[in-house]
Protein backbone atom coordinates (compact mmCIF):
# COMPACT_ATOMS: atom_id res chain seq x y z
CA UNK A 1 7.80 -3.46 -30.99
CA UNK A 2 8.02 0.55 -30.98
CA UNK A 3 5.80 2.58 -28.97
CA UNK A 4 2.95 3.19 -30.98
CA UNK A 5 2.57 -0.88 -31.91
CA UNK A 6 2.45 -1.33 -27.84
CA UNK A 7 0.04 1.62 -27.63
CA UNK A 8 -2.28 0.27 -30.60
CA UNK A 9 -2.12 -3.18 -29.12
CA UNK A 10 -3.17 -1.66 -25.44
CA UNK A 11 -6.23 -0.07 -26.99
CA UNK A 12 -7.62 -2.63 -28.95
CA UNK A 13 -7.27 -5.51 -26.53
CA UNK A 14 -7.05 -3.92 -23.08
CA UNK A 15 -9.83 -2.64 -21.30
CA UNK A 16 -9.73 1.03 -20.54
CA UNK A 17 -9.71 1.03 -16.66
CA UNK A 18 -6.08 3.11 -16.52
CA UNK A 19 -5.34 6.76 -17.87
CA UNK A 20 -2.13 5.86 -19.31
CA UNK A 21 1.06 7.64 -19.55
CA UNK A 22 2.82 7.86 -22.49
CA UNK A 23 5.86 5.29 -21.99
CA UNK A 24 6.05 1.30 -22.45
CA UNK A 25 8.70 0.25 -19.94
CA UNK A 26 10.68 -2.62 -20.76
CA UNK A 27 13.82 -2.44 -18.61
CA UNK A 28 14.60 -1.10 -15.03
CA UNK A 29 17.19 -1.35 -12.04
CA UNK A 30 16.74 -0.20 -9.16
CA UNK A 31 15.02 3.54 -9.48
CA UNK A 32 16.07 3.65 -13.06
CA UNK A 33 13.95 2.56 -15.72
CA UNK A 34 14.02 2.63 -20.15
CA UNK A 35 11.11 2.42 -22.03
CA UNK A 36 11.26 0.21 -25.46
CA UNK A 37 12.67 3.50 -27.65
CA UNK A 38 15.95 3.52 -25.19
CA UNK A 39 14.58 6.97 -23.04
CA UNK A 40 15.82 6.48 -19.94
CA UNK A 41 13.55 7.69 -16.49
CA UNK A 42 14.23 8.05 -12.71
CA UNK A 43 11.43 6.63 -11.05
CA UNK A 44 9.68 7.78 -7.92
CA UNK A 45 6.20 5.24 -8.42
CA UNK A 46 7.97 2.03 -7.57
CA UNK A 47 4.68 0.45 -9.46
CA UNK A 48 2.69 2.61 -6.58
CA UNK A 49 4.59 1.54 -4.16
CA UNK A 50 5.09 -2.01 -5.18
CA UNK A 51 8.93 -2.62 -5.71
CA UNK A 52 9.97 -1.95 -2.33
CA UNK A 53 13.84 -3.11 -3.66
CA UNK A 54 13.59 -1.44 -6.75
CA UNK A 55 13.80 -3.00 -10.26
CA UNK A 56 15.52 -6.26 -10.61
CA UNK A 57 17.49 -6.12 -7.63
CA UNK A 58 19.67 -9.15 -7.80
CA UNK A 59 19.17 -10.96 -4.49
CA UNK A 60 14.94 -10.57 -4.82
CA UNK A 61 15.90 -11.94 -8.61
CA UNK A 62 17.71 -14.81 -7.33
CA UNK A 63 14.97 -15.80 -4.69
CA UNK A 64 12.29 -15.60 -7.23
CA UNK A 65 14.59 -17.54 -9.77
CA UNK A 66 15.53 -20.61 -7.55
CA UNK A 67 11.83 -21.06 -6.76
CA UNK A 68 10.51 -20.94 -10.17
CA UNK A 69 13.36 -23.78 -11.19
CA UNK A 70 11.95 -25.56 -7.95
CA UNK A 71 8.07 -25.61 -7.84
CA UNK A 72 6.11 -22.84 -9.04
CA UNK A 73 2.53 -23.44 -7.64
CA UNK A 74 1.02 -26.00 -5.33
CA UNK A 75 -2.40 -26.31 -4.11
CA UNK A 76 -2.96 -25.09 -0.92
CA UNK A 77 -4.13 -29.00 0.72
CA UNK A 78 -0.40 -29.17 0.75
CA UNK A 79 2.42 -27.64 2.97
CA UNK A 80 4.90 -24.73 1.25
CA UNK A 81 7.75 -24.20 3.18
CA UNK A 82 8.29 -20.97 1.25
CA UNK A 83 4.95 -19.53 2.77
CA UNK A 84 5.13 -21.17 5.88
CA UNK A 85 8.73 -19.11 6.07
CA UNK A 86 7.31 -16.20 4.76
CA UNK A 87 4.30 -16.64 7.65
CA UNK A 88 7.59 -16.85 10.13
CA UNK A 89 9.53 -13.93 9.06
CA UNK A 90 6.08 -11.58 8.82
CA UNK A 91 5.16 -12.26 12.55
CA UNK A 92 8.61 -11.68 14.05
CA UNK A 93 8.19 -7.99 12.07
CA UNK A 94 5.15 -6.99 12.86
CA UNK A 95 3.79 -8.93 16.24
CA UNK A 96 0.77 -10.61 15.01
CA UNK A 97 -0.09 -14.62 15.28
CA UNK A 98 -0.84 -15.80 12.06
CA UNK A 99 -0.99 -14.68 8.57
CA UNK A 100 -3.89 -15.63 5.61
CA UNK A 101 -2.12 -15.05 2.05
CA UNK A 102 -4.15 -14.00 -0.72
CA UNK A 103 -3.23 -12.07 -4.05
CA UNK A 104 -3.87 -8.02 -3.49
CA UNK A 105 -4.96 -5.49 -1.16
CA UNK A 106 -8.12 -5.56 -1.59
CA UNK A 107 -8.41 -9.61 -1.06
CA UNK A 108 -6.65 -8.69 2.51
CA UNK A 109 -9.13 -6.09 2.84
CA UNK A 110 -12.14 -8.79 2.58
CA UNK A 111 -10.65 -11.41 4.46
CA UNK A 112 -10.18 -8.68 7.24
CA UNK A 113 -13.76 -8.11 6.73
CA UNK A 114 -14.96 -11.58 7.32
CA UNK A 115 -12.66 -11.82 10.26
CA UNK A 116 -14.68 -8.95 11.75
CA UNK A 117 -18.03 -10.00 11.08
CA UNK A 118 -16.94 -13.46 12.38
CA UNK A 119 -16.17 -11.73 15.84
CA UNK A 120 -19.29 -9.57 16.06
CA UNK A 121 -21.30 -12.37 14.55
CA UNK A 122 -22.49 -14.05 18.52
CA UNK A 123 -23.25 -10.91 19.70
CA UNK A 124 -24.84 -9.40 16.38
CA UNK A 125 -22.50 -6.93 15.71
CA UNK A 126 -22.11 -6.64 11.71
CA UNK A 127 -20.64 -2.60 10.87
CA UNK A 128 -17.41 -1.84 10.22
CA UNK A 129 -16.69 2.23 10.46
CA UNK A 130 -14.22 2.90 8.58
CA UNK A 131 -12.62 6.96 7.65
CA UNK A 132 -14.47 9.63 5.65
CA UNK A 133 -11.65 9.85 2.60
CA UNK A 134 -10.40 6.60 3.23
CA UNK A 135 -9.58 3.99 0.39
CA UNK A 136 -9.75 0.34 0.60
CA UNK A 137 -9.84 -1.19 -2.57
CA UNK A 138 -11.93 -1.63 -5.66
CA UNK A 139 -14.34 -4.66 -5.18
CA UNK A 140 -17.60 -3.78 -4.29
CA UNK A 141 -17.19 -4.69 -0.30
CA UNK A 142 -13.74 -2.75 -0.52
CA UNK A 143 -15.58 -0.17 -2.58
CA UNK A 144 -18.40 0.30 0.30
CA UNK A 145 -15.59 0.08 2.74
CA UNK A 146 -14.58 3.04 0.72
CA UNK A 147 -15.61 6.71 2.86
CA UNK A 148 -15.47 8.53 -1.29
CA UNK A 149 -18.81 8.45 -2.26
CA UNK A 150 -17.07 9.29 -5.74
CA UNK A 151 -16.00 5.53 -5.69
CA UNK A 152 -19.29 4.61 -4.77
CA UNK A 153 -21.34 6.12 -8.08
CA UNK A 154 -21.92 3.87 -11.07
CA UNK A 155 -22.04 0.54 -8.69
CA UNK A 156 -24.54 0.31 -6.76
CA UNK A 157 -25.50 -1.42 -4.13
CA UNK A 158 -22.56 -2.19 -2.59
CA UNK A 159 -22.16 -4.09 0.60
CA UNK A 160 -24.12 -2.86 3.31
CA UNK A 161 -22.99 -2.62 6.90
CA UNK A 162 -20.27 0.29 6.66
CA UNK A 163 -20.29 3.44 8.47
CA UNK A 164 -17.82 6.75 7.83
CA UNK A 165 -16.62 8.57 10.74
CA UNK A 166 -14.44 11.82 10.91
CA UNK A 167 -10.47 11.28 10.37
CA UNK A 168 -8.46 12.60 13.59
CA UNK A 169 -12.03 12.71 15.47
CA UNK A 170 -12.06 10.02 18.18
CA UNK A 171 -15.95 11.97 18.92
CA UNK A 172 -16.83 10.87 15.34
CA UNK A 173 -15.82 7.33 15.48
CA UNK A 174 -16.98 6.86 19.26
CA UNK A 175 -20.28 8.56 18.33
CA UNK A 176 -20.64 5.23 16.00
CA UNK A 177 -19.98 2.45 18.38
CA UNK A 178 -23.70 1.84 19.17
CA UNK A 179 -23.38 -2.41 19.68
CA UNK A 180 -23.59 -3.04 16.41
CA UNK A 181 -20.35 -2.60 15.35
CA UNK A 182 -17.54 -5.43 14.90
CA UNK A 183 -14.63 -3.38 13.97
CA UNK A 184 -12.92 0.16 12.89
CA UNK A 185 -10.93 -0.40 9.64
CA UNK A 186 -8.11 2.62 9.34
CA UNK A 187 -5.01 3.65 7.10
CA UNK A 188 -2.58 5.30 9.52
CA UNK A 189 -1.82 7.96 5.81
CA UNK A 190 -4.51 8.11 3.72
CA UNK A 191 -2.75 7.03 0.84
CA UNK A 192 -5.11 7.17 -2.19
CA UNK A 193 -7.24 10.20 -0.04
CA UNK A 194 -4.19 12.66 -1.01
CA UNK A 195 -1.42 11.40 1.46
CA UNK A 196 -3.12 12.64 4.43
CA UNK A 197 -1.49 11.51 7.83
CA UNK A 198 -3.74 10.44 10.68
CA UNK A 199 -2.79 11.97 14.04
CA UNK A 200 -0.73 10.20 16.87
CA UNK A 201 -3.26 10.95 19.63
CA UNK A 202 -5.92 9.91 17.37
CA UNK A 203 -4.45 6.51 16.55
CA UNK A 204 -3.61 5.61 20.11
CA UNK A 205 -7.11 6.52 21.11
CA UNK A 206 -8.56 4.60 18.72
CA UNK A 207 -6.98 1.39 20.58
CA UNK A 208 -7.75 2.07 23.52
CA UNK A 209 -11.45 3.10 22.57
CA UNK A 210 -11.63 -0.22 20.77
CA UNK A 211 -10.39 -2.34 23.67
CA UNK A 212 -12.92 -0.66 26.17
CA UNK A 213 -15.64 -1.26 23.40
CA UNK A 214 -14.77 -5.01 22.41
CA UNK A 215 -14.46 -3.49 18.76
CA UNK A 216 -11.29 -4.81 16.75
CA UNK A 217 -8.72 -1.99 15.14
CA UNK A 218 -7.54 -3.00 12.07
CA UNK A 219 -4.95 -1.23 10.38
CA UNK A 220 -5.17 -1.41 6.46
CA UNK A 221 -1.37 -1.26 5.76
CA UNK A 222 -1.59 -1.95 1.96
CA UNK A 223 0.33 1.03 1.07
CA UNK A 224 2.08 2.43 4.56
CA UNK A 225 3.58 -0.84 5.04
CA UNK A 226 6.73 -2.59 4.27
CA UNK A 227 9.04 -0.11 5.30
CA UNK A 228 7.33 2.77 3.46
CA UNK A 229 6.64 5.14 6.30
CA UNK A 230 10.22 4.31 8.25
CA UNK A 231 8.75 1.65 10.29
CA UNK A 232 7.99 -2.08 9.20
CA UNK A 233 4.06 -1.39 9.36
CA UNK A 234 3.35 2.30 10.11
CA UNK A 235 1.33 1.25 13.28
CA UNK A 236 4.91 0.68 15.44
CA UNK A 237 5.70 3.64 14.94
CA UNK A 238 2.74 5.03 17.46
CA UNK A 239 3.53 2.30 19.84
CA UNK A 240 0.27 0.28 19.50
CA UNK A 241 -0.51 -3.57 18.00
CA UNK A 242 -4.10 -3.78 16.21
CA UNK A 243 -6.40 -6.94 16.33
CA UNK A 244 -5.87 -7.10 12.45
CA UNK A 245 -3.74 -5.43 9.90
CA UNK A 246 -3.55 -5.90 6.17
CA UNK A 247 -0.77 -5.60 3.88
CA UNK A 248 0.31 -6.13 0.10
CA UNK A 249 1.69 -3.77 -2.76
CA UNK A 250 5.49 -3.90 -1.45
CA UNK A 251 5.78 -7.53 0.45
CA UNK A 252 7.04 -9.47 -2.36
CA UNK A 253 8.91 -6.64 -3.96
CA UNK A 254 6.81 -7.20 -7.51
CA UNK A 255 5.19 -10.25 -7.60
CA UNK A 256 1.10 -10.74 -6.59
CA UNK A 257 0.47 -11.20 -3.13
CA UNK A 258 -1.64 -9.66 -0.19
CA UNK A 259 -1.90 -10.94 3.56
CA UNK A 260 -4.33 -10.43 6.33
CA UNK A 261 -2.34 -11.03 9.90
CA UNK A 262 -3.90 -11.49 12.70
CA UNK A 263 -3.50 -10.82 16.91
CA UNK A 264 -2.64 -13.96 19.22
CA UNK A 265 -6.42 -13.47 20.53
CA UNK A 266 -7.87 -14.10 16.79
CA UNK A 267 -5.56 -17.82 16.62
CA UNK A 268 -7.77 -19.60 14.18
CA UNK A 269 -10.45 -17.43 14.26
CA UNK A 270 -11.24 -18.83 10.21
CA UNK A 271 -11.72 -22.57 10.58
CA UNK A 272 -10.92 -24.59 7.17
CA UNK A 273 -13.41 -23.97 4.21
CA UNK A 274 -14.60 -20.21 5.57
CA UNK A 275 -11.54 -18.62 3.14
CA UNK A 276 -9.42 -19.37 0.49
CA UNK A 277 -7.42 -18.36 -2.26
CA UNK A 278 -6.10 -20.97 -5.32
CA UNK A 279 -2.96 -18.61 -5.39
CA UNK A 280 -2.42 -17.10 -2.02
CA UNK A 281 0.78 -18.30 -0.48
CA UNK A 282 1.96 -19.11 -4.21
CA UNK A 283 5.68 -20.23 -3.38
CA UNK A 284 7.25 -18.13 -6.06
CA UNK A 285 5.63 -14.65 -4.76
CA UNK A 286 6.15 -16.02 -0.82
CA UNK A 287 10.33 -16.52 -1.86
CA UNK A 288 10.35 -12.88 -2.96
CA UNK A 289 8.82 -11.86 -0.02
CA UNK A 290 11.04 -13.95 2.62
CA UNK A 291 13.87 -11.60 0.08
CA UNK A 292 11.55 -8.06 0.64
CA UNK A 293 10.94 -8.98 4.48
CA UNK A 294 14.10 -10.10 5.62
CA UNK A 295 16.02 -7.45 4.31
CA UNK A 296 13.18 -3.97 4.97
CA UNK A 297 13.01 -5.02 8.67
CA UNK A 298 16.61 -4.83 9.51
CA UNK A 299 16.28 -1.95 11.69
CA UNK A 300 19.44 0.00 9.65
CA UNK A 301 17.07 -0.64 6.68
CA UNK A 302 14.32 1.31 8.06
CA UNK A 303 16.63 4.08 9.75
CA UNK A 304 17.80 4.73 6.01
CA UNK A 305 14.13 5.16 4.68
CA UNK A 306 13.66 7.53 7.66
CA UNK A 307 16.31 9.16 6.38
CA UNK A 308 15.38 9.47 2.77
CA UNK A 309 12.21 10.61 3.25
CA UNK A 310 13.73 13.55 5.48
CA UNK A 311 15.92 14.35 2.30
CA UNK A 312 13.23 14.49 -0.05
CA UNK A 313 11.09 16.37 2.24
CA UNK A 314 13.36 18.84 2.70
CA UNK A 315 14.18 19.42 -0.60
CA UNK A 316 10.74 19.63 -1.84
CA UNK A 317 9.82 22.15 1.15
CA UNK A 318 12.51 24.69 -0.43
CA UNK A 319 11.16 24.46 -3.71
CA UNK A 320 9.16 27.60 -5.45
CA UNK A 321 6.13 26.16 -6.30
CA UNK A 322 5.21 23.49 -3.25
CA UNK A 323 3.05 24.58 -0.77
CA UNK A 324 3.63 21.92 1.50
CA UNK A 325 4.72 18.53 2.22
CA UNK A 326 2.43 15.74 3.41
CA UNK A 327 3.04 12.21 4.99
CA UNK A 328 5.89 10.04 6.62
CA UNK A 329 8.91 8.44 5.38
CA UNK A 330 8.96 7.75 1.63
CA UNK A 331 5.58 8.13 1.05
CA UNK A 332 5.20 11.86 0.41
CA UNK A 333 2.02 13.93 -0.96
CA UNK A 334 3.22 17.57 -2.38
CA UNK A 335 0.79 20.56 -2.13
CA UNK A 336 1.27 22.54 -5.48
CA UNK A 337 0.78 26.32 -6.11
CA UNK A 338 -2.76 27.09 -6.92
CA UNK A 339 -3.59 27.23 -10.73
CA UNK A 340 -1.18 24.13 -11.22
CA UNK A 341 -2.51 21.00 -12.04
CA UNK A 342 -1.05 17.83 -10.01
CA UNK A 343 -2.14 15.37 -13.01
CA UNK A 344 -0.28 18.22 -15.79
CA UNK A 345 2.99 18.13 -13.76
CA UNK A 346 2.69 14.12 -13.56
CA UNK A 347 2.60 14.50 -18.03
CA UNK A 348 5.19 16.99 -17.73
CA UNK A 349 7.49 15.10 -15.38
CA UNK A 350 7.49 12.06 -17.70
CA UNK A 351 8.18 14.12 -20.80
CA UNK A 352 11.25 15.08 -18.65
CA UNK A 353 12.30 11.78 -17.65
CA UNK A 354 11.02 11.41 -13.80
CA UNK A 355 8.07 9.54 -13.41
CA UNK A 356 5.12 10.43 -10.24
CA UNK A 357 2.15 9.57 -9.10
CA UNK A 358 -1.08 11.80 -7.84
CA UNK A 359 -3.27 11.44 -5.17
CA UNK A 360 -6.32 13.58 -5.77
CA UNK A 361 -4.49 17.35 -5.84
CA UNK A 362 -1.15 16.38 -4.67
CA UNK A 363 1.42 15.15 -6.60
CA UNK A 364 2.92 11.82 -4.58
CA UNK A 365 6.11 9.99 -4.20
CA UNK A 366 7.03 6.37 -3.77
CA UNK A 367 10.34 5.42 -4.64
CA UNK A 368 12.04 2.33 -4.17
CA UNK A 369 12.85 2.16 -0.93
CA UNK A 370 16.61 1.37 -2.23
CA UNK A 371 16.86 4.36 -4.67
CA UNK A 372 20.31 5.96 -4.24
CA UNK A 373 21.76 9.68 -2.93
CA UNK A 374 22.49 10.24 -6.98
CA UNK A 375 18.76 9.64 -7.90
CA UNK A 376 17.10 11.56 -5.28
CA UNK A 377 19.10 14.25 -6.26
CA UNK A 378 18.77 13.76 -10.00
CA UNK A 379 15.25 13.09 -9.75
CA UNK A 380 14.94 15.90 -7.63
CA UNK A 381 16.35 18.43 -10.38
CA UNK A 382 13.88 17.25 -12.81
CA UNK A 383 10.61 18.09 -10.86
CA UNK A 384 11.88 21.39 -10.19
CA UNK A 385 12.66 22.14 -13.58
CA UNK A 386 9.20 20.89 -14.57
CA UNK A 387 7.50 22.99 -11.54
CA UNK A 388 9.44 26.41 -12.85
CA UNK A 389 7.69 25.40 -15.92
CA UNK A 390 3.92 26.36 -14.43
């Protein structure tokens, strides 16, 4: 099919929830991708952050591969010993107890939210605060759990029982923990909120204000996670373990899959019946994850994202045009010129060949967190080209 067949097809039968981009990408490897007319792009989305090891890496192909030949799907009354390895390999990374396995962020996101209520339930403690500009997902408790009232318009009601404190304002959140609170739900880099990076004091006080107040920290790692900031979850790399962190987009480098882990105190804390998912823990998206997990926490891995992102950062920082440079690792927010449009130099970038994301007036990078010296560099070209353009 050419372009404007795919594009037809997308607009009759698709609903219109996405402001597409002119391209219909058939083909990729690693941060290269061609769309169905041949026209080749360097790509710094990695499906927002989603193929960790780029496109059709080989060893993440051959994990998926066996499995599907194997058993595709089970029903969770049964044992999978590719999510029970997954379960392993995720708890030796990141320090937690046990893992639940759903499909997406924001199914991690809800199941952290039950976990909470569960532990404030005896003492009658229901509110979660969570971050003015914060973004947890897009079902109505993960749109209340939302602090944009932007995402809150056109829905209403949405799940009561959340609260919005200050970012990098231990007052704000403290100023909040009135009893009735269960828990303080946090992204360490306000991902969706324009790539905005929490502060180091203000994350360790957070812990300890939530151990002195019996309030679980949970750490919404749907995007920071998986390498993306330098560290395996973001959290390690301010020297603190939450009671609860969530994670998807990157952990099975493409495939569906979300997880909500949880601290040795919380063991069990969902009895059977009280959560579920028919495909969380699906033994095709768990084998590209034990692929994803085992090879992003090798600690050479994560010193070459560190690395990368100081690259790009750099680079982007010399640039006429950017303003500034936001976040950590390779998960970067830039600060445009005024007058210049973030979502215009996203349509202007893919014209050229390099595609990018936004994140309200930044324009924001993701790569793979495999993409080469060469397509830095190359990709790097492009957007300054484009930005000499404005």
């Amino acid at each position: 099919m050419n372009f404007e067949a795919i594009r037809e097809q997308d607009r009759k039968y698709i609903l219109h929830t996405y402001g597409r981009v002119d391209a219909a990408l058939v083909r990729g490897e690693n941060a290269r991708a061609w769309d169905c007319d041949g026209k080749e792009y360097i790509d710094f989305t990695a499906g927002i952050g989603v193929n960790a090891l780029g496109y059709s890496d080989p060893g993440w192909v051959q994990a998926v591969t066996k499995q599907a030949g194997e058993i595709q799907h089970l029903c969770n009354y049964y044992y999978s010993p590719a999510c029970t390895g997954l379960a392993q390999l995720l708890m030796q990374a990141s320090g937690m107890a046990q893992a639940f396995f759903c499909n997406s962020g924001a199914e991690a996101n809800e199941c952290a939210i039950k976990v909470a209520r569960k532990y404030g339930e005896k003492r009658g403690a229901y509110k979660i605060v969570t971050l003015e500009n914060s973004f947890h997902g897009r079902t109505l408790t993960t749109l209340a759990a939302t602090g944009q009232d932007g995402f809150h318009q056109l829905f209403q009601p949405l799940t009561p029982g959340f609260v919005y404190a200050k970012a990098n304002d231990l007052a704000s959140v403290e100023a909040l923990l009135d009893g009735s609170v269960c828990a303080v739900l946090i992204e360490t880099v306000q991902g969706e909120g324009g790539v905005v990076p929490m502060e180091a004091d203000f994350i360790r006080g957070l812990r300890e204000l939530c151990t002195r107040h019996d309030v679980l920290l949970m750490v919404d790692e749907v995007q920071t996670g998986v390498g993306r900031t330098g560290y395996f979850y973001s959290y390690q790399g301010y020297g603190i373990q939450p009671d609860v962190v969530t994670s998807a987009k990157g952990l099975a480098g493409g495939l569906p899959i979300g997880a909500c882990l949880v601290a040795e105190h919380l063991r069990d804390c969902l009895a059977p019946g009280q959560q579920g998912s028919t495909f969380g823990g699906n033994p095709v998206a768990c084998a590209g994850g034990q692929e994803v997990v085992r090879r992003v926490s090798d600690p050479a891995f994560l010193r070459a994202v560190t690395e990368k992102g100081a690259y790009l950062r750099e680079k982007l920082e010399a640039m006429d045009g950017v303003v500034a440079v936001r976040g950590r690792g390779l998960m970067l927010g830039v600060q445009l010129k005024d007058g210049v449009d973030a979502h215009d130099v996203l349509l202007a970038c893919a014209e050229a060949g390099l595609l990018v994301l936004t994140a309200k007036e930044v324009v924001r990078f993701l790569p793979p967190l495999t993409i080469t010296q060469k397509d830095m560099d190359d990709g790097l070209k492009i957007f300054e080209t484009v930005l000499k353009s404005f």
